[in-house]
N, C-alpha and C. Protein backbone atom coordinates (compact mmCIF):
# COMPACT_ATOMS: atom_id res chain seq x y z
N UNK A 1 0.84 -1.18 0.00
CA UNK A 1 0.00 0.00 0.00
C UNK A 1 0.88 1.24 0.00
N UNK A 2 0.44 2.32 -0.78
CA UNK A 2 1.14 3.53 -1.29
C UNK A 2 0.74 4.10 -0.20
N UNK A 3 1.06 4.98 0.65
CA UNK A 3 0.53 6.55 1.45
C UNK A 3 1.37 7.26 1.06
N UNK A 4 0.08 8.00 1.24
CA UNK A 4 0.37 9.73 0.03
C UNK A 4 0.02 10.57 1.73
N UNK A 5 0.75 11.77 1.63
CA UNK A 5 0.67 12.98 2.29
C UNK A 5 -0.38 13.61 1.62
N UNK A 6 -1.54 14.36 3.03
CA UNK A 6 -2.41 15.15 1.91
C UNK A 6 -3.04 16.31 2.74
N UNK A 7 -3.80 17.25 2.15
CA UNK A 7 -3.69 18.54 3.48
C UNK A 7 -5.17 18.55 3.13
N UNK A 8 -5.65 19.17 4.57
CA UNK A 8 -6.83 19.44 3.72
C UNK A 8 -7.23 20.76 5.08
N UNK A 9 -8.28 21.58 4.41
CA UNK A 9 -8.33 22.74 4.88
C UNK A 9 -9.72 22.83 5.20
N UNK A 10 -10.38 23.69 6.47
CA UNK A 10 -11.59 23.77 6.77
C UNK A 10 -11.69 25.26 7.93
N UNK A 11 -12.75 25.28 8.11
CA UNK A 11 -13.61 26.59 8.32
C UNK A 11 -14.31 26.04 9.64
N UNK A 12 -13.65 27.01 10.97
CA UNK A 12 -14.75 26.06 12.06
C UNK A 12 -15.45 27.75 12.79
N UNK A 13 -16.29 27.29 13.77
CA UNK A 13 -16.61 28.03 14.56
C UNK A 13 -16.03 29.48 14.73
N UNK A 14 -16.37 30.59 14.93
CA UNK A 14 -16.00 32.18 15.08
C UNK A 14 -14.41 32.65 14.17
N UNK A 15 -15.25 31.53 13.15
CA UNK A 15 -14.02 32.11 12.09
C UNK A 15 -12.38 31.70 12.05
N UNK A 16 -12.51 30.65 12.85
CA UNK A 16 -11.09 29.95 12.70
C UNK A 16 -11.31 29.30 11.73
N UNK A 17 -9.60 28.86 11.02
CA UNK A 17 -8.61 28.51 10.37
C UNK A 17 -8.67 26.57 11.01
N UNK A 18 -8.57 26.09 10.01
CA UNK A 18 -7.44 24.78 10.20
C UNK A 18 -7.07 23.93 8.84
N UNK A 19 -5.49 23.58 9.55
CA UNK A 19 -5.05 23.10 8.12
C UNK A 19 -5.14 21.33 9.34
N UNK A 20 -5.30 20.68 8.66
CA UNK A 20 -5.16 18.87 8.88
C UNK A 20 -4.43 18.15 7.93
N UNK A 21 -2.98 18.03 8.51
CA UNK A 21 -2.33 17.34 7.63
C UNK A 21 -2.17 15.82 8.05
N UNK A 22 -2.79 14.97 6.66
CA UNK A 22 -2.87 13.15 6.76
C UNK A 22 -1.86 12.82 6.34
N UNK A 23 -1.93 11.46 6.66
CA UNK A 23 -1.05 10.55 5.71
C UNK A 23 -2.26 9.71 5.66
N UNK A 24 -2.40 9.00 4.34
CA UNK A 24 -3.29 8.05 3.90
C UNK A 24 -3.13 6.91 2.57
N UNK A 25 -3.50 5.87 2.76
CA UNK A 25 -3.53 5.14 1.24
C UNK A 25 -5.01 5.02 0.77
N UNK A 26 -5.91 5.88 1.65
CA UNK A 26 -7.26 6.25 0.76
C UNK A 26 -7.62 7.45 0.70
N UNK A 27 -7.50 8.22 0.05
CA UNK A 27 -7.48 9.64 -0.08
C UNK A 27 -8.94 9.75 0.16
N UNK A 28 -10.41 9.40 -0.56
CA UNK A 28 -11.49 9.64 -0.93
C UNK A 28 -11.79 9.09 0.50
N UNK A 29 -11.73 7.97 1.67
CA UNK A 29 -12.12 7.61 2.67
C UNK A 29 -11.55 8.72 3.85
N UNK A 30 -10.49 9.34 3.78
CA UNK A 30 -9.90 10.54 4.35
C UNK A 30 -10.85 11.69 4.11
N UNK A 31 -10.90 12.24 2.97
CA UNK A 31 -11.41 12.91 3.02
C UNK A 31 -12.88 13.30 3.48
N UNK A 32 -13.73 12.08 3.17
CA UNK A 32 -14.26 12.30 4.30
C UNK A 32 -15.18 12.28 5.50
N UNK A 33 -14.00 11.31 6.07
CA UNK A 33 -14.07 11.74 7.41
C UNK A 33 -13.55 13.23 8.16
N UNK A 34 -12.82 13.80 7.20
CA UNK A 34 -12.58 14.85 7.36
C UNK A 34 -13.36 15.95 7.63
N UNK A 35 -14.30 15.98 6.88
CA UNK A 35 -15.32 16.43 6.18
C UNK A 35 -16.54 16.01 7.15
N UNK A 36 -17.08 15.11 7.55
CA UNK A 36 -18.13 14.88 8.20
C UNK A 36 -17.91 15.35 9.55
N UNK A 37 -16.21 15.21 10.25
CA UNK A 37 -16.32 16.01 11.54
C UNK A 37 -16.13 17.33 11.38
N UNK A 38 -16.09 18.12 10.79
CA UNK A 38 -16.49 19.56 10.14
C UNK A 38 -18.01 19.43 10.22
N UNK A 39 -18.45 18.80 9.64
CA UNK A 39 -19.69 19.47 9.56
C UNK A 39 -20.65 18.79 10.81
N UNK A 40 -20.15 18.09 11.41
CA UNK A 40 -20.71 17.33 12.81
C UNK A 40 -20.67 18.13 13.57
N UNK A 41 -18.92 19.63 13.69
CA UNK A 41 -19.23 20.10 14.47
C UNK A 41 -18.92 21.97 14.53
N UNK A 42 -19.36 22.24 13.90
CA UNK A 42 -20.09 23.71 13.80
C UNK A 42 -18.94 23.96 12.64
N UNK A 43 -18.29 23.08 11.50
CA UNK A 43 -17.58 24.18 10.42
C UNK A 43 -17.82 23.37 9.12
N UNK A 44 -16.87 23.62 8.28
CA UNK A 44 -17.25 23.25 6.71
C UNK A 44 -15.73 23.23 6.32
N UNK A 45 -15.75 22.19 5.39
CA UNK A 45 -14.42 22.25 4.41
C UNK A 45 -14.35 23.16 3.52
N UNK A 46 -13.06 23.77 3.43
CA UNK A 46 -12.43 24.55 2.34
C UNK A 46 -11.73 23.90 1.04
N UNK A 47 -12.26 24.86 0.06
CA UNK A 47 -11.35 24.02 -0.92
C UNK A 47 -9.78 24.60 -1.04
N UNK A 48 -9.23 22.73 -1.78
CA UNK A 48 -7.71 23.56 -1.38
C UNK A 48 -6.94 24.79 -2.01
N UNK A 49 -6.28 25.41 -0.89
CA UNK A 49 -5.73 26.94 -0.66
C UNK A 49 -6.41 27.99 -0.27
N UNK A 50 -7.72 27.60 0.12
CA UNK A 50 -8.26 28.41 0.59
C UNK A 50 -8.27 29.27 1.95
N UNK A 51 -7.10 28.24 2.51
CA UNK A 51 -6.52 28.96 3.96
C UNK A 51 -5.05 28.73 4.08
N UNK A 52 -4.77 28.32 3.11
CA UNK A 52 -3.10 28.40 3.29
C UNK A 52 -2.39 29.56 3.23
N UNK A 53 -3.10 30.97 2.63
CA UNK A 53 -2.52 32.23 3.28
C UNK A 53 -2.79 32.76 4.34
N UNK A 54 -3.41 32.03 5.17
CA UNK A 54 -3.57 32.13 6.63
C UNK A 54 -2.34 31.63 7.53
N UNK A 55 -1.38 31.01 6.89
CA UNK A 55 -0.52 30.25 7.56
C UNK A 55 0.89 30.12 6.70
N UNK A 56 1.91 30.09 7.37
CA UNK A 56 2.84 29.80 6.87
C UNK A 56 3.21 28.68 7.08
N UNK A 57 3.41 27.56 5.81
CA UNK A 57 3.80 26.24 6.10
C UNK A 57 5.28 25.79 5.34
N UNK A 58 5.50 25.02 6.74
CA UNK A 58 7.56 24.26 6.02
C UNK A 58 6.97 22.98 6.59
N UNK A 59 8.03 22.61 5.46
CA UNK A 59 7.69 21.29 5.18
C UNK A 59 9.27 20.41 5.62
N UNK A 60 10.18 21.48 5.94
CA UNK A 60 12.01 21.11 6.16
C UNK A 60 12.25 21.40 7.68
N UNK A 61 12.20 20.58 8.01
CA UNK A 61 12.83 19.37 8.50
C UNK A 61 11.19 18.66 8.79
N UNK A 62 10.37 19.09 9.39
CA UNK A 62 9.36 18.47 9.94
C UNK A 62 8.33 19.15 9.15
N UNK A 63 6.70 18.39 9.37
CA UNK A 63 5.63 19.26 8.64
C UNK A 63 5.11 20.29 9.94
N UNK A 64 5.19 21.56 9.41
CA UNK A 64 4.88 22.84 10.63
C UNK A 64 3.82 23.99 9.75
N UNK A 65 3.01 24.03 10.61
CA UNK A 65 1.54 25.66 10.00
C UNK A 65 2.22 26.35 11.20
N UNK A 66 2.19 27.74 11.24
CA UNK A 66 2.41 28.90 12.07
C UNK A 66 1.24 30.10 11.58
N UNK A 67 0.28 30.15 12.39
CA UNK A 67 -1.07 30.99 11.55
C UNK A 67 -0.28 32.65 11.67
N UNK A 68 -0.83 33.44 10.65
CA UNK A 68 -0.62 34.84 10.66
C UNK A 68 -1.30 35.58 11.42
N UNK A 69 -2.56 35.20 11.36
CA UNK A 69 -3.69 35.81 11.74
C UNK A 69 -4.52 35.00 13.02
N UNK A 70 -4.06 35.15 14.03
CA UNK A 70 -4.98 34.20 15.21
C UNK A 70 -5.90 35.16 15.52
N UNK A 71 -6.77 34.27 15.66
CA UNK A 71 -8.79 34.24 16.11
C UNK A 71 -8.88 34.14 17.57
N UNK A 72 -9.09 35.28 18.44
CA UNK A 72 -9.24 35.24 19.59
C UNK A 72 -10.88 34.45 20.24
N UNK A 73 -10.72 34.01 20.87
CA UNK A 73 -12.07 33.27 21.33
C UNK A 73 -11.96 32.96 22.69
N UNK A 74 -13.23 33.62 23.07
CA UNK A 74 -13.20 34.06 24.90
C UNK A 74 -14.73 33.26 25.31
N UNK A 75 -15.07 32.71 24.65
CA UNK A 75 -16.67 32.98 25.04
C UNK A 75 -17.30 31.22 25.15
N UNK A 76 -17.77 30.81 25.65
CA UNK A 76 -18.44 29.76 25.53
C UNK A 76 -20.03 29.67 24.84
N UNK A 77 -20.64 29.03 24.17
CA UNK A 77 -20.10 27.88 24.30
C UNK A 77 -19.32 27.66 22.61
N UNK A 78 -18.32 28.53 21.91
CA UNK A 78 -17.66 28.92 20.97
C UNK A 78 -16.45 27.52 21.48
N UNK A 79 -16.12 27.77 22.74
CA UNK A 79 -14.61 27.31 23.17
C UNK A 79 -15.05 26.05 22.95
N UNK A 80 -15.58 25.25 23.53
CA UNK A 80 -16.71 24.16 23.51
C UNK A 80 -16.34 23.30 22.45
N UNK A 81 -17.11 23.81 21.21
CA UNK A 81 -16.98 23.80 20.18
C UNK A 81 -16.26 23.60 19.05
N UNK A 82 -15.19 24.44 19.09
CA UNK A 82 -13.67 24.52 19.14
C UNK A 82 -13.02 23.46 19.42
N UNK A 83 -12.90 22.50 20.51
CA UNK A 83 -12.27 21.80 21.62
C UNK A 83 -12.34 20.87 20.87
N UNK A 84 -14.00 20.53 20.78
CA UNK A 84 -14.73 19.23 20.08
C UNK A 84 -14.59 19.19 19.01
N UNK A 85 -14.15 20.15 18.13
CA UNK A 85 -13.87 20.18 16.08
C UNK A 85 -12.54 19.59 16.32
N UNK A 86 -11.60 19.43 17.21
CA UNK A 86 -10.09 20.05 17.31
C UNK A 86 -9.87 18.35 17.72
N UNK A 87 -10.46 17.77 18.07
CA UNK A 87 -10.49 16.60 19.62
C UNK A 87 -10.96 15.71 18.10
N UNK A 88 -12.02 15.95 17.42
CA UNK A 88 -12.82 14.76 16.43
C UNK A 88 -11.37 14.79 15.03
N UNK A 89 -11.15 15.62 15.00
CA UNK A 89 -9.84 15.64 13.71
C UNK A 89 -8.82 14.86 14.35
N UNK A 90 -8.42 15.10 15.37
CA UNK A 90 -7.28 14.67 15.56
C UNK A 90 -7.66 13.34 16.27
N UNK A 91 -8.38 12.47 16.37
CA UNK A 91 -8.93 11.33 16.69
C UNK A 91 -9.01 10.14 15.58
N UNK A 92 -9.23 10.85 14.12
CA UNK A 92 -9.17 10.68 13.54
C UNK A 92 -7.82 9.38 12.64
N UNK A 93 -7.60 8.44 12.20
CA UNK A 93 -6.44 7.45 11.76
C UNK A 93 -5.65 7.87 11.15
N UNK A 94 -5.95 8.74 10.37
CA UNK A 94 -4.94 8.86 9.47
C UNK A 94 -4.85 10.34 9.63
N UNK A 95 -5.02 11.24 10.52
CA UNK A 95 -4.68 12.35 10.98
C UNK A 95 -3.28 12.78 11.88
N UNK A 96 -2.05 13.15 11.42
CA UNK A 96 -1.02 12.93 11.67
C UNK A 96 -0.99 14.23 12.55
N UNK A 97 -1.55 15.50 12.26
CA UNK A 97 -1.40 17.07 12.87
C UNK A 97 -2.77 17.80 12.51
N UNK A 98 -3.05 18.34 13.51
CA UNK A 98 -3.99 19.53 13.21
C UNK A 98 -3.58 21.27 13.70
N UNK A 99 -3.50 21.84 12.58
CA UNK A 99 -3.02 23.32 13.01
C UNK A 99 -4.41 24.28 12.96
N UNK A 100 -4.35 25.41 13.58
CA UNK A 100 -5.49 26.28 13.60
C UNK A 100 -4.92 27.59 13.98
N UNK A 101 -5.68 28.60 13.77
CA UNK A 101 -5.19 29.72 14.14
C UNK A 101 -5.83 30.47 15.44
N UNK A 102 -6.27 29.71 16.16
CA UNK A 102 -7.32 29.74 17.31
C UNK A 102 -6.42 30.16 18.65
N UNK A 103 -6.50 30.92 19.04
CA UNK A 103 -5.80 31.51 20.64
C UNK A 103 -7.12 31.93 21.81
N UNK A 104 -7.58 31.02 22.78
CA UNK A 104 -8.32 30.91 23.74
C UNK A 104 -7.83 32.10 24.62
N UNK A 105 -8.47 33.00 25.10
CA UNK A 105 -8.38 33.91 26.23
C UNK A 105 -9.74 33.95 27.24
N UNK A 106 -9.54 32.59 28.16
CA UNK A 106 -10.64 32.23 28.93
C UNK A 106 -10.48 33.57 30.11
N UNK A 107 -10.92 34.47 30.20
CA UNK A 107 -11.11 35.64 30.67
C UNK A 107 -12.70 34.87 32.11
N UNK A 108 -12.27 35.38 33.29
CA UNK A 108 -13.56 35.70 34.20
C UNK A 108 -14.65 36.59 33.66
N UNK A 109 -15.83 35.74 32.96
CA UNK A 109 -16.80 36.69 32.87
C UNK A 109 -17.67 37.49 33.56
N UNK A 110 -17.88 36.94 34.87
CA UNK A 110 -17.93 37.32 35.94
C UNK A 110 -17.93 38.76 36.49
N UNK A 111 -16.70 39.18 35.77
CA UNK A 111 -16.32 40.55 35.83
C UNK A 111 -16.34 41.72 35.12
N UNK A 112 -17.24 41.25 33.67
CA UNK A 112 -17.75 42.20 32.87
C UNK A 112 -18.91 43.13 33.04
């Protein structure tokens, strides 16, 4: 069996970013499952490059995303959400990394 490296890009909750990079020898069974936990849990797939200028990716020495643009998210039940898109990808078999541009600032609301 061949495995192929393959990226795939999606759209979650308050406007985050994620790149999911596989390794797979079924591309069409990858994809998706990819795809169904996106839409299981509050986002949608992108087609590809549609967020790769969101991120700068190297591929030397190791595979690495570094987002440009991070998505602040303070609020529940957003974080929630988030957790559970983030938790179902990377649960996933043939899901080797999941990057996002997502930065949590769990702030006391309490005090607003």
């Amino acid at each position: 069996e061949v495995l192929k490296e393959v990226l795939y890009e999606g759209f979650g909750p308050e406007g985050t970013g994620y790149i999911v990079h596989a390794t797979t020898d079924n591309t069409n069974r990858t994809h998706n499952q990819v795809r169904t936990v996106f839409e299981r849990n509050g986002g949608k797939m992108g087609v590809p490059g549609s967020l790769q200028y969101l991120f700068t990716i190297e591929r030397d020495p190791e595979f690495m995303c570094t987002p440009h643009f991070p998505v602040t998210v303070r609020h529940e039940p957003a974080v929630s959400e988030i957790v559970k898109l983030m938790s179902g990808l990377e649960h996933l078999d043939d899901v080797q990394q999941v990057f996002t541009n997502v930065q949590f600032d769990l702030e006391d609301e309490s005090n607003e």
